[in-house]
Protein backbone atom coordinates (compact mmCIF):
# COMPACT_ATOMS: atom_id res chain seq x y z
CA UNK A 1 34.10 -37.88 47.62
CA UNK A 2 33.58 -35.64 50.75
CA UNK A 3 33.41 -38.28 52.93
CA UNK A 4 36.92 -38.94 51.61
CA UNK A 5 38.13 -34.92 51.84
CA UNK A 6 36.64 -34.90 55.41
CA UNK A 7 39.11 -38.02 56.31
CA UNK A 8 42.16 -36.25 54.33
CA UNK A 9 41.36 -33.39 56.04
CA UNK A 10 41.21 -35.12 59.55
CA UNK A 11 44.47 -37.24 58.99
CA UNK A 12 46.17 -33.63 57.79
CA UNK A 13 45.24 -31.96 61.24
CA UNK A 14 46.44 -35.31 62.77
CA UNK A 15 49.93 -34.95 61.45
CA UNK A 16 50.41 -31.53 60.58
CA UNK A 17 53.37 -29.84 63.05
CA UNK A 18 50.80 -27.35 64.17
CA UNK A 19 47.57 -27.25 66.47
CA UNK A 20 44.04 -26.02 65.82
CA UNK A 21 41.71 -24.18 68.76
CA UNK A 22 38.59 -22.58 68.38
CA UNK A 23 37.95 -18.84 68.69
CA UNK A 24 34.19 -18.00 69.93
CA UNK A 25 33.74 -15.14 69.84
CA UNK A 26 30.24 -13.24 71.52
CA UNK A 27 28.50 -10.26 70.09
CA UNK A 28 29.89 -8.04 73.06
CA UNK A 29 33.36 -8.24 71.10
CA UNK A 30 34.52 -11.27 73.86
CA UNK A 31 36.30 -13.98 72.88
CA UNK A 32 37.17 -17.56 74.12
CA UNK A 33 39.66 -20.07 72.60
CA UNK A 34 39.26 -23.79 73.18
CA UNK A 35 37.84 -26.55 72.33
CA UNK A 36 33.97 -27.17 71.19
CA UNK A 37 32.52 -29.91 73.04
CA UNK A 38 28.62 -29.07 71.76
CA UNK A 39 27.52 -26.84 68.82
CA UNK A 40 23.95 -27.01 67.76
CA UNK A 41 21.24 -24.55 66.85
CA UNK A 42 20.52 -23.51 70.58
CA UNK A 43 24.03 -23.64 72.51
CA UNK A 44 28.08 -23.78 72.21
CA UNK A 45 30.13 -25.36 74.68
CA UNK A 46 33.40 -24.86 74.76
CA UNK A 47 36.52 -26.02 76.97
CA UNK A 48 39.49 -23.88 77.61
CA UNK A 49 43.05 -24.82 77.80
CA UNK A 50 42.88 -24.93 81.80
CA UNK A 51 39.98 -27.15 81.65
CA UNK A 52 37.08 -24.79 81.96
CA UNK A 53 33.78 -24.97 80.55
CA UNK A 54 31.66 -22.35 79.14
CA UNK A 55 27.96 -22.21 77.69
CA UNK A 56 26.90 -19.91 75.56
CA UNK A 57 23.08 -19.48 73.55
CA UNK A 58 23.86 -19.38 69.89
CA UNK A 59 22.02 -16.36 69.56
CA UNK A 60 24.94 -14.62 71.70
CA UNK A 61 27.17 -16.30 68.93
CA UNK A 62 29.43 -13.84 66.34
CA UNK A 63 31.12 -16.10 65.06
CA UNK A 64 33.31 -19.30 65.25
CA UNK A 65 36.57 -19.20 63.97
CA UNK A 66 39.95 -21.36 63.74
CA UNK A 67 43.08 -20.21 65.62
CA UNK A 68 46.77 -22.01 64.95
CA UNK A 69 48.99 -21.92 67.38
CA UNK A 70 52.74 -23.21 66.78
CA UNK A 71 53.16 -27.16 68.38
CA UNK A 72 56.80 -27.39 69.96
CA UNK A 73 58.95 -29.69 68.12
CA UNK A 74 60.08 -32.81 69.71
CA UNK A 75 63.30 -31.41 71.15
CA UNK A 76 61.69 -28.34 72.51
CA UNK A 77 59.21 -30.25 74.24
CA UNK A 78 61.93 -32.50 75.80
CA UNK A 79 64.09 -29.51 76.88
CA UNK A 80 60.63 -28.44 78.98
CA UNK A 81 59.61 -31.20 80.45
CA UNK A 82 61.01 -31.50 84.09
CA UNK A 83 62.86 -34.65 84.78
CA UNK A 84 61.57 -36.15 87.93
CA UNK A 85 65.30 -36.87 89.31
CA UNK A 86 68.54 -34.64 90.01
CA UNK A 87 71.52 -36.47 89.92
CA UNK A 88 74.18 -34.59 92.33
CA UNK A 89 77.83 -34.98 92.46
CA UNK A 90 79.92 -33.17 95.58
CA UNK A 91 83.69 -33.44 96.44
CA UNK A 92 84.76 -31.11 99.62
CA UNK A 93 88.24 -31.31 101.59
CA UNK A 94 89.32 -29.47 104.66
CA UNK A 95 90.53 -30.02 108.28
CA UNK A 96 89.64 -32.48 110.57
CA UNK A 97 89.95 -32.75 114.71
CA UNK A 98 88.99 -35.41 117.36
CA UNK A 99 90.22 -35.02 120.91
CA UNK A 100 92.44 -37.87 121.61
CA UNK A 101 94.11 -37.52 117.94
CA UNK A 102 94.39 -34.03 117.02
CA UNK A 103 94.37 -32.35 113.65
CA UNK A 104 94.40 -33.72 110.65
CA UNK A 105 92.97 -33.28 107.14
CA UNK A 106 89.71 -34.69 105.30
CA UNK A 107 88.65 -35.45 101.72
CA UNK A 108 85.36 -36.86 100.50
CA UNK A 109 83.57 -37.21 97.80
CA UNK A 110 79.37 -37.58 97.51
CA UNK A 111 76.84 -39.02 95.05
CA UNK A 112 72.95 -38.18 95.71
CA UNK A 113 69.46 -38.31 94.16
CA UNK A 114 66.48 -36.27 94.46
CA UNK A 115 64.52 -33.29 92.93
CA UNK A 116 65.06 -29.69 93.19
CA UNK A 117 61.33 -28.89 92.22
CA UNK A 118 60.04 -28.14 95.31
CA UNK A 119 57.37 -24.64 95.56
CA UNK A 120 59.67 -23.81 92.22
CA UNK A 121 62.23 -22.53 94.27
CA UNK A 122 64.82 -25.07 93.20
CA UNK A 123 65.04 -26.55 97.21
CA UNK A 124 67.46 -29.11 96.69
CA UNK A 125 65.78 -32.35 98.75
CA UNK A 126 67.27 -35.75 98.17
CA UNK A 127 69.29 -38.68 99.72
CA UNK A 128 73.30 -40.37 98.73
CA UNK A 129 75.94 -42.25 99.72
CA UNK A 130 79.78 -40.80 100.11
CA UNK A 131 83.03 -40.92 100.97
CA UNK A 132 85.16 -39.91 103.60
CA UNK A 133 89.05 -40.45 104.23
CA UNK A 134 90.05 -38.73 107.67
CA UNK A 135 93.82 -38.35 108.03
CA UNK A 136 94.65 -38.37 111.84
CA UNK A 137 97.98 -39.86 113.32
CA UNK A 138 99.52 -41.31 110.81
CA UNK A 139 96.43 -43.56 110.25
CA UNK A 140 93.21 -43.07 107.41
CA UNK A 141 90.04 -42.93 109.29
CA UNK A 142 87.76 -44.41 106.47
CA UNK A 143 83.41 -43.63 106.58
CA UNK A 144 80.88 -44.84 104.44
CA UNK A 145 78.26 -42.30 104.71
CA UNK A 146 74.45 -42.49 104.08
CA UNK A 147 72.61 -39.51 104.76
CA UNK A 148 69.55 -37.26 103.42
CA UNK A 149 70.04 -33.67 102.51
CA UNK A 150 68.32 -30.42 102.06
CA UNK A 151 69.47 -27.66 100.13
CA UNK A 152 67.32 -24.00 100.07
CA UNK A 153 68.97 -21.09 98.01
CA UNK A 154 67.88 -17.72 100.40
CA UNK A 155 67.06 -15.88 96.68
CA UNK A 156 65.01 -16.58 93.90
CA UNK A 157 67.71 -15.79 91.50
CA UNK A 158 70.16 -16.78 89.34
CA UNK A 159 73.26 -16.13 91.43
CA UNK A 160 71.76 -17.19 95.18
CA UNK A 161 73.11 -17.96 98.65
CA UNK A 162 72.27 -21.57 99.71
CA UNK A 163 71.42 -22.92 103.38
CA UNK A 164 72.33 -26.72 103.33
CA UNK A 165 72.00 -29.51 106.01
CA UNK A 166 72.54 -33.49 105.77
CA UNK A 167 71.82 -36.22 108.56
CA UNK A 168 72.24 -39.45 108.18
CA UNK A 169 74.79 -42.42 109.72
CA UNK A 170 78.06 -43.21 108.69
CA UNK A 171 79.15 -46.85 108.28
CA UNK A 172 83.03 -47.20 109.50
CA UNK A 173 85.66 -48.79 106.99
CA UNK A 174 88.34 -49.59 109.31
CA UNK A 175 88.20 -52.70 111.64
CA UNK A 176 89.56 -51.24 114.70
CA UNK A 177 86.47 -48.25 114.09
CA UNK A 178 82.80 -48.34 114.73
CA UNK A 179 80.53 -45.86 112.95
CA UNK A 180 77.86 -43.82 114.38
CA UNK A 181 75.52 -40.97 113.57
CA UNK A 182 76.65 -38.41 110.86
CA UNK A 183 75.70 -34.86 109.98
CA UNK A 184 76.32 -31.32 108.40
CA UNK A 185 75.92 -27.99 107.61
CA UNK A 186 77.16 -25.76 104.94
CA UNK A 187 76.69 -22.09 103.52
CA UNK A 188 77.43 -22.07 99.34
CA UNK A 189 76.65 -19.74 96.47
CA UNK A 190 74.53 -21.09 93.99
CA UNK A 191 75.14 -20.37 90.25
CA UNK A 192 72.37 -21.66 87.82
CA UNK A 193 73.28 -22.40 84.28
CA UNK A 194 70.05 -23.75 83.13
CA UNK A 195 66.74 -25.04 83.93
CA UNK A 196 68.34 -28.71 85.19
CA UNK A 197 71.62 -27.38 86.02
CA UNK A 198 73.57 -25.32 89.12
CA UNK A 199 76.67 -25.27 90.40
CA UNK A 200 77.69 -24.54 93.91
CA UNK A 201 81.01 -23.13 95.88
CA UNK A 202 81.17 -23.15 100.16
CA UNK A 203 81.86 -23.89 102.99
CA UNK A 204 80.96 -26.80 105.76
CA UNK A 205 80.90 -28.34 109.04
CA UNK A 206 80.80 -31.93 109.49
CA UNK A 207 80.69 -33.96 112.80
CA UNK A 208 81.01 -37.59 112.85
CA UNK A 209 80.08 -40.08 115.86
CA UNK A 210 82.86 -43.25 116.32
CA UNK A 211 84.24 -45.63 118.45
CA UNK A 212 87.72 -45.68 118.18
CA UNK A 213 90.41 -48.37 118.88
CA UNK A 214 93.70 -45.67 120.09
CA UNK A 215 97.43 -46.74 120.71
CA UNK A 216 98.05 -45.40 123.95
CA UNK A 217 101.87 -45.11 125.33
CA UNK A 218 102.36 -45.38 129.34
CA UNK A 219 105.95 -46.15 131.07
CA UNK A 220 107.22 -47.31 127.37
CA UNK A 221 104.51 -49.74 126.76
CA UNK A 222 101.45 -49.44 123.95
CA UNK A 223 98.00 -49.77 124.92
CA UNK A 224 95.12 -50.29 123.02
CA UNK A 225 91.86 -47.96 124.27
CA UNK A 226 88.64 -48.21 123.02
CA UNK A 227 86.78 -44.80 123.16
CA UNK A 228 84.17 -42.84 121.74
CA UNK A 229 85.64 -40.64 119.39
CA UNK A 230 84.05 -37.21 117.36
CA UNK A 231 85.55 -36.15 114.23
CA UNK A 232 84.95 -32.24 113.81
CA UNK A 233 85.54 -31.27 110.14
CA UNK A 234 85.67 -27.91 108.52
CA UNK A 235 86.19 -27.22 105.02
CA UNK A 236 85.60 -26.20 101.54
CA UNK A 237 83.10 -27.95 98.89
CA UNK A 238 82.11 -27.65 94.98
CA UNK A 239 78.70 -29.61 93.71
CA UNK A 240 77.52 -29.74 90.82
CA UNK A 241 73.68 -30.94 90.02
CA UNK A 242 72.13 -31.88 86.67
């Protein structure tokens, strides 16, 4: 029969919602909660949450007690637990220039990865693929870029100031265009919701490299030029990560 109560008893701390330390606690009124590793008549050791060991003579013993502290439910536990990836979503629009087009406007839209755990200062650090249409002329400049980011709020607060920058290259859509190297910088207030979630409002500068095939017009007739061609965008941008 006790060998029975002491398996009861082991299956109830098993399953009960709640976990058991020990409390040792010394005849100069100290105590230390853990875990006993070694109790016998001449020493207690005893392991502490952060993985330290301690060895005591029994005769410097009190007492031994039981403490309970609450276990988090499943749901609690999930809400704490850091997932490893951010999944960020960006769509920006503005004003666009290249020398041998002029002005023109820009829209584009971004998807990226990466974690925003970094020194617990929620630094942004990650990589994605976008979108870019660039209206110059009467013609759709399309890009493909794929570029890594960095994102570092100035304040360790809720409502922060972020320093962003992005590099990367970005792959032309058009036939008559050749891509090149791609890259950005932006200034945005950050607004955190939660632990997983911030949303951000700014502004950006974006410079593309391209080869460009131009329609040129001398004495009445059209040309067609091949040049090097940098696209100089300026604009506005809301992200949101999760």
């Amino acid at each position: 029969m006790r060998k029975l109560a002491y398996i009861l008893s082991l299956l109830f701390l098993l399953l009960s919602p709640t976990i058991w330390a020990e409390v040792v606690t010394l005849r100069t009124g100290q105590t230390i909660t853990g875990e006993i590793l070694l109790q016998n008549e001449e020493v207690v050791i005893i392991r502490t949450k952060n993985g330290t060991r301690y060895q005591y003579p029994a005769t410097e013993i009190l007492s031994i007690s039981q403490e309970k502290t609450a276990q988090p439910s499943s749901q609690e536990a999930k809400k704490r637990s850091p997932r490893p990836i951010d999944i960020r979503f960006q769509a920006s629009g503005g004003a666009v220039y290249a020398s041998e087009l002029g002005w023109g406007g820009q829209m584009a839209v971004d998807f990226m990865l990466g974690t925003k755990k970094i020194q617990d200062r929620r630094i942004f650090i990650g990589a994605g693929i976008g979108y870019r249409a660039k209206f110059l002329n009467h013609t759709t400049y399309s890009f493909l870029p794929l570029q890594a980011i960095v994102s570092m709020p100035l304040l360790d607060q809720k409502h922060a100031p972020v320093l962003g920058m992005s590099i990367g290259y970005g792959f032309a859509l058009n036939q008559s265009t050749q891509g090149g190297i791609c890259t950005a910088a932006e200034l945005a207030w950050n607004y955190t919701f939660s632990p997983q979630t911030d949303l951000q409002l700014g502004a950006f500068a974006e410079w593309q490299q391209a080869q460009l095939d131009v329609i040129q017009t001398i004495n009445g007739n059209e040309y067609i030029t091949h040049m090097g061609g940098n696209f100089l965008a300026i604009g506005v941008k809301l992200a949101i990560s999760f």
